[in-house]
Protein backbone atom coordinates (compact mmCIF):
# COMPACT_ATOMS: atom_id res chain seq x y z
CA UNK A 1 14.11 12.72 -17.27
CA UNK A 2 10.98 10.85 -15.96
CA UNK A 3 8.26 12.23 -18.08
CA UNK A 4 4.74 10.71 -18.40
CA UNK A 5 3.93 9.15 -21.88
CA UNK A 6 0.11 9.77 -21.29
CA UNK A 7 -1.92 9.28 -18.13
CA UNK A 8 -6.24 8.85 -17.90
CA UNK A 9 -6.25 11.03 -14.32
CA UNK A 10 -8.84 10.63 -12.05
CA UNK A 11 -11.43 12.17 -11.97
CA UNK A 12 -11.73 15.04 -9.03
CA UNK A 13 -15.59 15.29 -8.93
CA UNK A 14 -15.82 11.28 -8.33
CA UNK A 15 -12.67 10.43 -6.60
CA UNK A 16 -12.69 7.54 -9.51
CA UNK A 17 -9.60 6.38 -10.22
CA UNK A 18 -8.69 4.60 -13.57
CA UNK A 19 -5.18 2.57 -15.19
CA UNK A 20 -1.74 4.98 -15.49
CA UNK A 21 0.03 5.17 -18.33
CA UNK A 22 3.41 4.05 -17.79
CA UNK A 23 6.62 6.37 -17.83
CA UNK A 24 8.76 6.62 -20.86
CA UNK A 25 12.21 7.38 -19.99
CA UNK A 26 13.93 5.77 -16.88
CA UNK A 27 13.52 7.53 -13.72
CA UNK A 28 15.84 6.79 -11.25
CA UNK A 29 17.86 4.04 -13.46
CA UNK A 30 16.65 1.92 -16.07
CA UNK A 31 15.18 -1.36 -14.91
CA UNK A 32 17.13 -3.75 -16.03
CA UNK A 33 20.54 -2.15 -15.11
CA UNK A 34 21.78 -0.03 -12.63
CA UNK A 35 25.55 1.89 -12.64
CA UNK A 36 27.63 -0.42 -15.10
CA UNK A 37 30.02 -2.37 -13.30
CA UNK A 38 28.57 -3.17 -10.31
CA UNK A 39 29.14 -7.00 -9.18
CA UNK A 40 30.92 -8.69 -11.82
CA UNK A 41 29.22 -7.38 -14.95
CA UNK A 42 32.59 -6.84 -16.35
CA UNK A 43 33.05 -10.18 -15.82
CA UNK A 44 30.30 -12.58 -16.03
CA UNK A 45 26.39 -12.30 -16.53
CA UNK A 46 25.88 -13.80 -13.33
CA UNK A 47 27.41 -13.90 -9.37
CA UNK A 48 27.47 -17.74 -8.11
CA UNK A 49 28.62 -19.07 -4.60
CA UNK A 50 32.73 -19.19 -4.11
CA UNK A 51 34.23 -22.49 -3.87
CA UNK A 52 31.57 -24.68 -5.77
CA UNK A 53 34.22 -26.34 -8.33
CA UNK A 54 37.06 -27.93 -7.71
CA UNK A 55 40.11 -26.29 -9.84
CA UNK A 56 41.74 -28.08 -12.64
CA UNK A 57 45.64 -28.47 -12.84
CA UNK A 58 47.19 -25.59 -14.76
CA UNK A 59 48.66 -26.39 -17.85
CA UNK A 60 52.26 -27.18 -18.02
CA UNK A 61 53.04 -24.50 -21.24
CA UNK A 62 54.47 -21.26 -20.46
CA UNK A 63 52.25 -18.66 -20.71
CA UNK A 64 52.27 -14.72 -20.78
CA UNK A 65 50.93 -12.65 -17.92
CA UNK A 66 48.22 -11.70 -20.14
CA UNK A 67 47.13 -15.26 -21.23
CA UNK A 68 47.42 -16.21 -17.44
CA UNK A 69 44.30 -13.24 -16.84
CA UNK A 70 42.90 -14.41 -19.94
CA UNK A 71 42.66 -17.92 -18.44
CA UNK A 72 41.52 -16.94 -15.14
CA UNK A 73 38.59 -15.60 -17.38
CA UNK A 74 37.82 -18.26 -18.95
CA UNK A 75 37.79 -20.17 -15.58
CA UNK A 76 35.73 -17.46 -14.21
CA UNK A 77 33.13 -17.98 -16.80
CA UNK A 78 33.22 -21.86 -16.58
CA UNK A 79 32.68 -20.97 -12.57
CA UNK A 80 35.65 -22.53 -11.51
CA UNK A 81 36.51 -19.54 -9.28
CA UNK A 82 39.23 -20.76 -7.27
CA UNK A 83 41.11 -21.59 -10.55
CA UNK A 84 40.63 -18.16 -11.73
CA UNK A 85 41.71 -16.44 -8.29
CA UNK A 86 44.73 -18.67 -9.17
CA UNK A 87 45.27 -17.74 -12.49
CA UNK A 88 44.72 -13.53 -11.32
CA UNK A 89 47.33 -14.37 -8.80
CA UNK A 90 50.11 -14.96 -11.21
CA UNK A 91 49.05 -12.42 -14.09
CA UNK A 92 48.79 -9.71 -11.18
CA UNK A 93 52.18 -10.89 -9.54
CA UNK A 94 53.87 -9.80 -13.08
CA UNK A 95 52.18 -6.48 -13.09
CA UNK A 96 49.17 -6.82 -15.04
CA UNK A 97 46.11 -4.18 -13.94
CA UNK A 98 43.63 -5.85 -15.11
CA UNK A 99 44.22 -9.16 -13.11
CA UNK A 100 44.67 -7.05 -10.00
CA UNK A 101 41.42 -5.82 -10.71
CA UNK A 102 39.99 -9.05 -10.80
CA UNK A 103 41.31 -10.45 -7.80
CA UNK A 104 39.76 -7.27 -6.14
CA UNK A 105 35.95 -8.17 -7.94
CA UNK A 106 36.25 -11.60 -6.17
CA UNK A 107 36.75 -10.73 -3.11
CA UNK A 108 33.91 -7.92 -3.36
CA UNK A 109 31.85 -10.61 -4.24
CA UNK A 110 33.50 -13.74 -2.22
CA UNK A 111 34.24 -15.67 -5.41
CA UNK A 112 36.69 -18.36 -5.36
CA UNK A 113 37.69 -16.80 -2.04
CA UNK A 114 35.59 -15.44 1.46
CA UNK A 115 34.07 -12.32 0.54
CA UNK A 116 36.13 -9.22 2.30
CA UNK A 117 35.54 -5.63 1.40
CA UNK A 118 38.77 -4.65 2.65
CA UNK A 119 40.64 -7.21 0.47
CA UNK A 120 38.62 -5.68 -2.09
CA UNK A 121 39.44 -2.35 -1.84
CA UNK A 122 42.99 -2.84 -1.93
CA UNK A 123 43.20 -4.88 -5.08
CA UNK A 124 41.16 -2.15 -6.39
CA UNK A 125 43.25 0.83 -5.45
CA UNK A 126 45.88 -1.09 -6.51
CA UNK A 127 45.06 -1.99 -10.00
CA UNK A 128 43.62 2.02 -10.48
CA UNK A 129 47.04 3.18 -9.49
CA UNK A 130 48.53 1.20 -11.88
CA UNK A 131 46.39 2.52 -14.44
CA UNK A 132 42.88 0.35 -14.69
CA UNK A 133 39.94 2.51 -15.97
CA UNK A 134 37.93 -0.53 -14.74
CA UNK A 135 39.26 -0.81 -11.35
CA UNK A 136 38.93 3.05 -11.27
CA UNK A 137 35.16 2.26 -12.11
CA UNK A 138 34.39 -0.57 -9.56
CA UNK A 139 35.57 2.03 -6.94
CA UNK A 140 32.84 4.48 -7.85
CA UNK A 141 30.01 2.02 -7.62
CA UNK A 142 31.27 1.13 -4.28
CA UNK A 143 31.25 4.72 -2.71
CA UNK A 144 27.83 5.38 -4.39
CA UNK A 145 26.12 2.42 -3.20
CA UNK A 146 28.08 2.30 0.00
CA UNK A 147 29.32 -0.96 -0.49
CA UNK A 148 31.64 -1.81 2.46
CA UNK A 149 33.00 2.14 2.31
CA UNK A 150 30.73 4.69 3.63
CA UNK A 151 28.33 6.02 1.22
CA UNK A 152 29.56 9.37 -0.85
CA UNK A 153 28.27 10.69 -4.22
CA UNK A 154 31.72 13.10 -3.85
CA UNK A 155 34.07 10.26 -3.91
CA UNK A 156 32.01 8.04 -6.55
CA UNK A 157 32.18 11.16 -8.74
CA UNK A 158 35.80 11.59 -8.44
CA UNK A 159 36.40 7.24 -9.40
CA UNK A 160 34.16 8.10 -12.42
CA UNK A 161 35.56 10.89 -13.39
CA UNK A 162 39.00 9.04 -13.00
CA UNK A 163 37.81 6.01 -15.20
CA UNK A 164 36.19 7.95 -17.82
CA UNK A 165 39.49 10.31 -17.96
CA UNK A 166 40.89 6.44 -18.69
CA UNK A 167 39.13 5.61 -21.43
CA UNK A 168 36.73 3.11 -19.61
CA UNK A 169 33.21 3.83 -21.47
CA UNK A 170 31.17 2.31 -18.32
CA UNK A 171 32.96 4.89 -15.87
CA UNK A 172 31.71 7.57 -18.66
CA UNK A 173 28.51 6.07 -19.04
CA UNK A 174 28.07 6.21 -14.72
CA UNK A 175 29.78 10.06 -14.88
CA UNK A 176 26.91 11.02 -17.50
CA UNK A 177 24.49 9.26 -14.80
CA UNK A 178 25.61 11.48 -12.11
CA UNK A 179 25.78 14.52 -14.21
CA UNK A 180 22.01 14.35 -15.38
CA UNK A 181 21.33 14.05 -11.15
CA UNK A 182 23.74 16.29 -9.61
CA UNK A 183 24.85 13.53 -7.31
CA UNK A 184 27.88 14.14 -5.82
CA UNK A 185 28.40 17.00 -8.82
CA UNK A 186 26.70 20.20 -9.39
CA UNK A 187 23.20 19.24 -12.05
CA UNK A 188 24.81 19.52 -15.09
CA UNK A 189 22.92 18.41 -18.47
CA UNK A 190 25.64 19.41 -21.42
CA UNK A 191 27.85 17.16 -19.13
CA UNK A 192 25.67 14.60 -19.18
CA UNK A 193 25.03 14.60 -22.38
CA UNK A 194 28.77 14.71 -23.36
CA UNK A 195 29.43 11.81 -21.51
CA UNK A 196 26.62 9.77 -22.51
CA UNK A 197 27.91 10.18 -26.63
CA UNK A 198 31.56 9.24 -25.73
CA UNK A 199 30.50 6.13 -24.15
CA UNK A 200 28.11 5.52 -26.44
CA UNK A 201 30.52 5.71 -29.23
CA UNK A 202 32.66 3.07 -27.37
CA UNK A 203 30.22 0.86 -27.51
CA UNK A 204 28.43 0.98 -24.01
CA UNK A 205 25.25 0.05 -24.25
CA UNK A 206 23.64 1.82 -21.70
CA UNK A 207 25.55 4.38 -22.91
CA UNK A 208 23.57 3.85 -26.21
CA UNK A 209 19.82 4.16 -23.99
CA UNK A 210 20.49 6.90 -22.03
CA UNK A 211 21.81 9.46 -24.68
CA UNK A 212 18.34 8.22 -26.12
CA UNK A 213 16.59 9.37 -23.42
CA UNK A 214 18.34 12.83 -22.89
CA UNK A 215 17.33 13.30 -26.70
CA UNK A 216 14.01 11.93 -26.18
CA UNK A 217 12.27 14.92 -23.57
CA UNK A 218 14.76 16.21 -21.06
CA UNK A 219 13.84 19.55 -19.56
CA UNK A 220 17.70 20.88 -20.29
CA UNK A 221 18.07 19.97 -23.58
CA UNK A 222 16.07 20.06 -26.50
CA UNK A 223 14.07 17.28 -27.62
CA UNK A 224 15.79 15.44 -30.89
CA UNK A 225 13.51 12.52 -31.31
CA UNK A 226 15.28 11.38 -34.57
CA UNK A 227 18.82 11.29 -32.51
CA UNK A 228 16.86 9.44 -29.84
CA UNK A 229 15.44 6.88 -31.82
CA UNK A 230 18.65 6.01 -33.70
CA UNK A 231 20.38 5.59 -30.87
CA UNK A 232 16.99 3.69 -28.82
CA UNK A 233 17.30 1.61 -31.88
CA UNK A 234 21.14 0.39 -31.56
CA UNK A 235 20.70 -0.40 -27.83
CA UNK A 236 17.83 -2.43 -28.69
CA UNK A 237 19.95 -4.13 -31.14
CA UNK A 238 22.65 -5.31 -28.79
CA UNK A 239 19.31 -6.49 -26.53
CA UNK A 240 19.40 -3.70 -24.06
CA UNK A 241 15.19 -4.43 -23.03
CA UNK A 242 14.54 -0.63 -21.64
CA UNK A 243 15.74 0.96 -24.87
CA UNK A 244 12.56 -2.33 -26.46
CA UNK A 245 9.94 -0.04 -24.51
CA UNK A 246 11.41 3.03 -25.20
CA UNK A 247 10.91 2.19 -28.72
CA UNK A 248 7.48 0.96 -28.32
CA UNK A 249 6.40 4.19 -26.32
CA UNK A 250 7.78 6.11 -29.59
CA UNK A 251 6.04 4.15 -31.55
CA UNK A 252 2.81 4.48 -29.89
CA UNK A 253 2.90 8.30 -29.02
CA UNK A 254 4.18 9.23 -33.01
CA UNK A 255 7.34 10.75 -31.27
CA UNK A 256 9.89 11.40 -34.13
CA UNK A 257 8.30 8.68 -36.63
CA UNK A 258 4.47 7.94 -37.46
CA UNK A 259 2.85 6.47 -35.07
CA UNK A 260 2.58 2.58 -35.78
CA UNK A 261 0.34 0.48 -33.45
CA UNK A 262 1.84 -2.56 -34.65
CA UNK A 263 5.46 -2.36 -34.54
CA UNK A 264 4.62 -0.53 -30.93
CA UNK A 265 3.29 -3.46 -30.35
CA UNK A 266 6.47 -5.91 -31.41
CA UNK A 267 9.04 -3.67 -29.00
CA UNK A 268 6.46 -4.02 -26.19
CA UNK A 269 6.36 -7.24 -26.31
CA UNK A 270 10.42 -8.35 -26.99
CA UNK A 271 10.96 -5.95 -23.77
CA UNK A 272 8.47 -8.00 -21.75
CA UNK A 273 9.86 -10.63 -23.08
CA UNK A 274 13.28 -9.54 -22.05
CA UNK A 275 11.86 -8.76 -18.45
CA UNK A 276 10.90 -5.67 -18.77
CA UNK A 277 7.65 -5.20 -16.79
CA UNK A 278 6.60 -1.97 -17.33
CA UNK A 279 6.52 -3.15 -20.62
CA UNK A 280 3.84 -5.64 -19.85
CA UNK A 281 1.70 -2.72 -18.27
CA UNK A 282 2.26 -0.66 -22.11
CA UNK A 283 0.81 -3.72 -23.58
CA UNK A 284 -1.88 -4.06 -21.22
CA UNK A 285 -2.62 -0.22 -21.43
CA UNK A 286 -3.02 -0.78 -25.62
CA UNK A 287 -5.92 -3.19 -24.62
CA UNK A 288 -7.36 -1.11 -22.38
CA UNK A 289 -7.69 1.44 -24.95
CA UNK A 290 -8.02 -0.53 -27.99
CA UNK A 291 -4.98 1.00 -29.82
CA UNK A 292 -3.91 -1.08 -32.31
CA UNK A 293 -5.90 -4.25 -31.01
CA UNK A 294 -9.57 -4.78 -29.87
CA UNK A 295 -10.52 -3.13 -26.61
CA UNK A 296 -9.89 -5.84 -24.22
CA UNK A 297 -10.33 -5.09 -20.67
CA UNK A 298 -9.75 -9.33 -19.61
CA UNK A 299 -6.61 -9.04 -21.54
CA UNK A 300 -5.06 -5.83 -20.17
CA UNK A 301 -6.26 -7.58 -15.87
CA UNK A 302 -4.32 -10.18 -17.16
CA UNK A 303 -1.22 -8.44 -18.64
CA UNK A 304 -1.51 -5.75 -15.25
CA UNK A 305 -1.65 -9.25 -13.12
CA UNK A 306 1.31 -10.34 -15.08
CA UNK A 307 3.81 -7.01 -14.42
CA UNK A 308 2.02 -7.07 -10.66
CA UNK A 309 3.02 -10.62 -9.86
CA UNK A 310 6.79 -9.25 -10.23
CA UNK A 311 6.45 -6.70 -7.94
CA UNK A 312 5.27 -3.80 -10.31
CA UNK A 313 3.44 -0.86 -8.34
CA UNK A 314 2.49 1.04 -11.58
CA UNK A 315 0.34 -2.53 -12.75
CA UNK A 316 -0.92 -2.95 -9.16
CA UNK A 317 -2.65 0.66 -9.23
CA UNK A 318 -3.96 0.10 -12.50
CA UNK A 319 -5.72 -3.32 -11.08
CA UNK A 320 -6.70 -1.62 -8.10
CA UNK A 321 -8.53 0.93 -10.80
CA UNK A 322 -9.72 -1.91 -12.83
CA UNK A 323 -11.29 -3.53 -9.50
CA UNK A 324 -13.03 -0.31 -8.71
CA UNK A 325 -14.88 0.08 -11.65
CA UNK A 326 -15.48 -3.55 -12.47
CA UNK A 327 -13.68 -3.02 -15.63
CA UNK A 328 -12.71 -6.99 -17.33
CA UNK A 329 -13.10 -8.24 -13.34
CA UNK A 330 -16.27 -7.73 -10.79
CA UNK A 331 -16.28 -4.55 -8.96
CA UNK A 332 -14.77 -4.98 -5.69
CA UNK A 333 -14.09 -2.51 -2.99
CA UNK A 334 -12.32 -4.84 -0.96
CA UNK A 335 -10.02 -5.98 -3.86
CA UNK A 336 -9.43 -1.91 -4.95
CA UNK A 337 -7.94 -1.65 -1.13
CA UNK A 338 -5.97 -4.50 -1.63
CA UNK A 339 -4.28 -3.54 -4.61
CA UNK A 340 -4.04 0.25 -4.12
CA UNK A 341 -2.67 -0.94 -0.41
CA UNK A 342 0.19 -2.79 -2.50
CA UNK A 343 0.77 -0.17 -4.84
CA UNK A 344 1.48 2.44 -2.33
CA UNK A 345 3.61 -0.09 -0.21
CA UNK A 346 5.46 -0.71 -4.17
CA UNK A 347 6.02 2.93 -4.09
CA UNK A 348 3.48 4.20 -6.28
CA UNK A 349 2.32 7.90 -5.56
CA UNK A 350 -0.55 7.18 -7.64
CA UNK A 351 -1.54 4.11 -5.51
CA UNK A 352 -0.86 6.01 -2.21
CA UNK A 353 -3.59 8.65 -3.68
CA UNK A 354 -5.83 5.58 -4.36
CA UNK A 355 -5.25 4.17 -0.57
CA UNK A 356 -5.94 8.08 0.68
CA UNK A 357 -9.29 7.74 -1.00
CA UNK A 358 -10.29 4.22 0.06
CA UNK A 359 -9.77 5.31 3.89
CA UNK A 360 -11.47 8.70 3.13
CA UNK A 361 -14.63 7.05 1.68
CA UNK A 362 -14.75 3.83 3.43
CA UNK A 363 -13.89 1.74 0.49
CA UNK A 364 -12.76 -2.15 1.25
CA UNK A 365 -12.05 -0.86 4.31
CA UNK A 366 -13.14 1.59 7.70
CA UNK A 367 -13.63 4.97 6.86
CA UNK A 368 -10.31 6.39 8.26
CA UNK A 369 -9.66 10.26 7.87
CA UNK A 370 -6.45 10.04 9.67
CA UNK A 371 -4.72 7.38 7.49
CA UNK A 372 -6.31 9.20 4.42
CA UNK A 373 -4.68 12.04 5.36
CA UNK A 374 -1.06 10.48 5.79
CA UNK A 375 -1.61 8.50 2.23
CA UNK A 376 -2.53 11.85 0.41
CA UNK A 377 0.61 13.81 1.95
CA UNK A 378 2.45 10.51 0.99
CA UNK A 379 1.50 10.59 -2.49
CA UNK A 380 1.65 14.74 -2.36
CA UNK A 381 5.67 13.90 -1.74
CA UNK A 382 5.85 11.19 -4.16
CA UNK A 383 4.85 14.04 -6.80
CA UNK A 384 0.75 13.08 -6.96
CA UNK A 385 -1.00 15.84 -4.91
């Protein structure tokens, strides 16, 4: 699903290398997300320490199993996790999945109690046999990431497939996921796809961005850029930040809609905004090439410095190009092996080819033939022979 939005390639007479365009559908996962439900995003937007507020008394009026999760909750969310471990306690005691299930999420992530896998896993199994499509969900992400279990794509597969068959849109939304990879599951895209649209029409979000992104250019199905964009454009409504650049990309590229500098422009930056760094590098890209604004070459260092300072290997390469050819900084050989050296340690093929040529040529650094040889087979493998 990774496909390049545009890309100024080297050139193979000079060995000159100059700024990458950025990708415009998520390659492995999204940034900002990876498999729904991981943690305690059911839960709460954020994991804090166990044990860091002292409970308050529980309130003397009798309540219903289901207002005793509800409260637990709300004590979750006010990060009084012991209360809430309390409050699970009782709700689960009188049969209630979803409190089981949440006794199991804090002791995966030693909320309100020491952290124990095994614990874990039991409330877990415990709430999906008893019929919780979240529980069922939870499981998956822990076989797939090999969290406290040993790692299987076969097992996480099967929980998904479980939780979806529930009715839980995040288990569908993680089955589509491993569908569109073959992880676990034979490659299948109409699967994927499938998926994707029924939890998308529950409401996931990420549900919403990656059906966008199998209608935007995946090699299995045919590109709908009008299905992609309506559903790029709900995601971004509820504030998903990847579906922001995906917008911004379509924007900029004319896919499905005229291209519009300006409102490319606006997505770009409420996705940087959001966090999204590749986002930053888009913006910084527009400069470089005066799209919309007035070629700007400080403006896109800065924006490349920006994305790079937060660990971005696609905006170190392109400041390891703009270093090289002196373009908005002074040329500097010892500053293009310094950045191409941390894009290639980020992960970036194209900075491992830009590290093969510094130690081929001597640039910033000895001339090397044997460690230009390893980078180029490195970035050969990384998919930038």
């Amino acid at each position: 699903m990774t496909v390049n939005a545009r890309d100024i390639i080297k050139s193979r007479s000079t060995g000159q290398t100059v700024p990458e365009w950025g990708r415009r559908a998520a390659s492995r996962r999204p940034q900002s997300a990876v498999h729904v439900g991981v943690a305690l995003l059911a839960l709460a937007p954020t994991i804090a320490m166990a044990g860091t507020h002292a409970a308050a008394p529980f309130p003397r009026a009798k309540m219903t199993p289901q207002q005793e999760e509800a409260a637990g909750l709300a004590a979750h969310h006010a990060k009084h996790y012991r209360q809430a471990m309390a409050w699970y306690r009782r709700a689960a005691a009188a049969g209630v999945p979803r409190a089981m299930a949440d006794i199991g999420l804090g002791y995966f992530n030693g909320q309100g109690v020491p952290q124990n896998y095994a614990k874990a896993m039991k409330w877990l199994r415990r709430a999906a046999a008893a019929g919780s499509g979240r529980a069922m969900n939870q499981i998956g992400c822990t076989y797939e990431y090999g969290w406290g279990v040993p790692q299987s794509y076969v097992k996480a597969a099967r929980w998904y497939r479980r939780g979806a068959a529930a009715g839980y849109r995040k288990a569908m939304v993680n089955l589509s996921l491993i569908y569109n990879h073959g992880e676990g599951v034979p490659e299948n895209t109409s699967k994927a796809l499938k998926w994707a649209l029924k939890g998308a029409r529950l409401g996931s979000v990420l549900g919403m961005y990656v059906l966008g992104t199998l209608y935007d250019n995946h090699p299995g199905i045919r590109p709908n850029y009008a299905e992609a964009l309506k559903w790029y454009h709900k995601a971004a409504a509820a504030g998903y930040v990847d579906a922001m650049r995906a917008l911004g990309l379509c924007y900029q590229h004319g896919l499905g809609i005229l291209r519009n500098y300006k409102k490319a422009n606006y997505w770009y930056r409420r996705a940087a905004a959001g966090g999204n760094t590749y986002a930053l590098v888009n913006m910084g890209l527009m400069y470089f090439e005066g799209e919309g604004v007035p070629k700007n070459f400080k403006i896109a260092v800065e924006l490349f410095r920006q994305a790079a300072a937060e660990g971005n290997g696609l905006a170190m390469y392109n400041l390891s190009s703009m270093y090289q050819n002196g373009w908005g900084v002074p040329e500097s050989a010892a500053k293009f092996f310094k950045w191409s050296r941390m894009a290639a340690e980020a992960g970036s093929g194209r900075g491992m080819h830009a590290l093969g040529l510094c130690y081929q040529y001597g640039q910033g650094t000895p001339r090397n033939y044997k460690k230009a040889n390893y980078w180029y087979r490195m970035a050969a493998a990384a998919g930038n022979a």
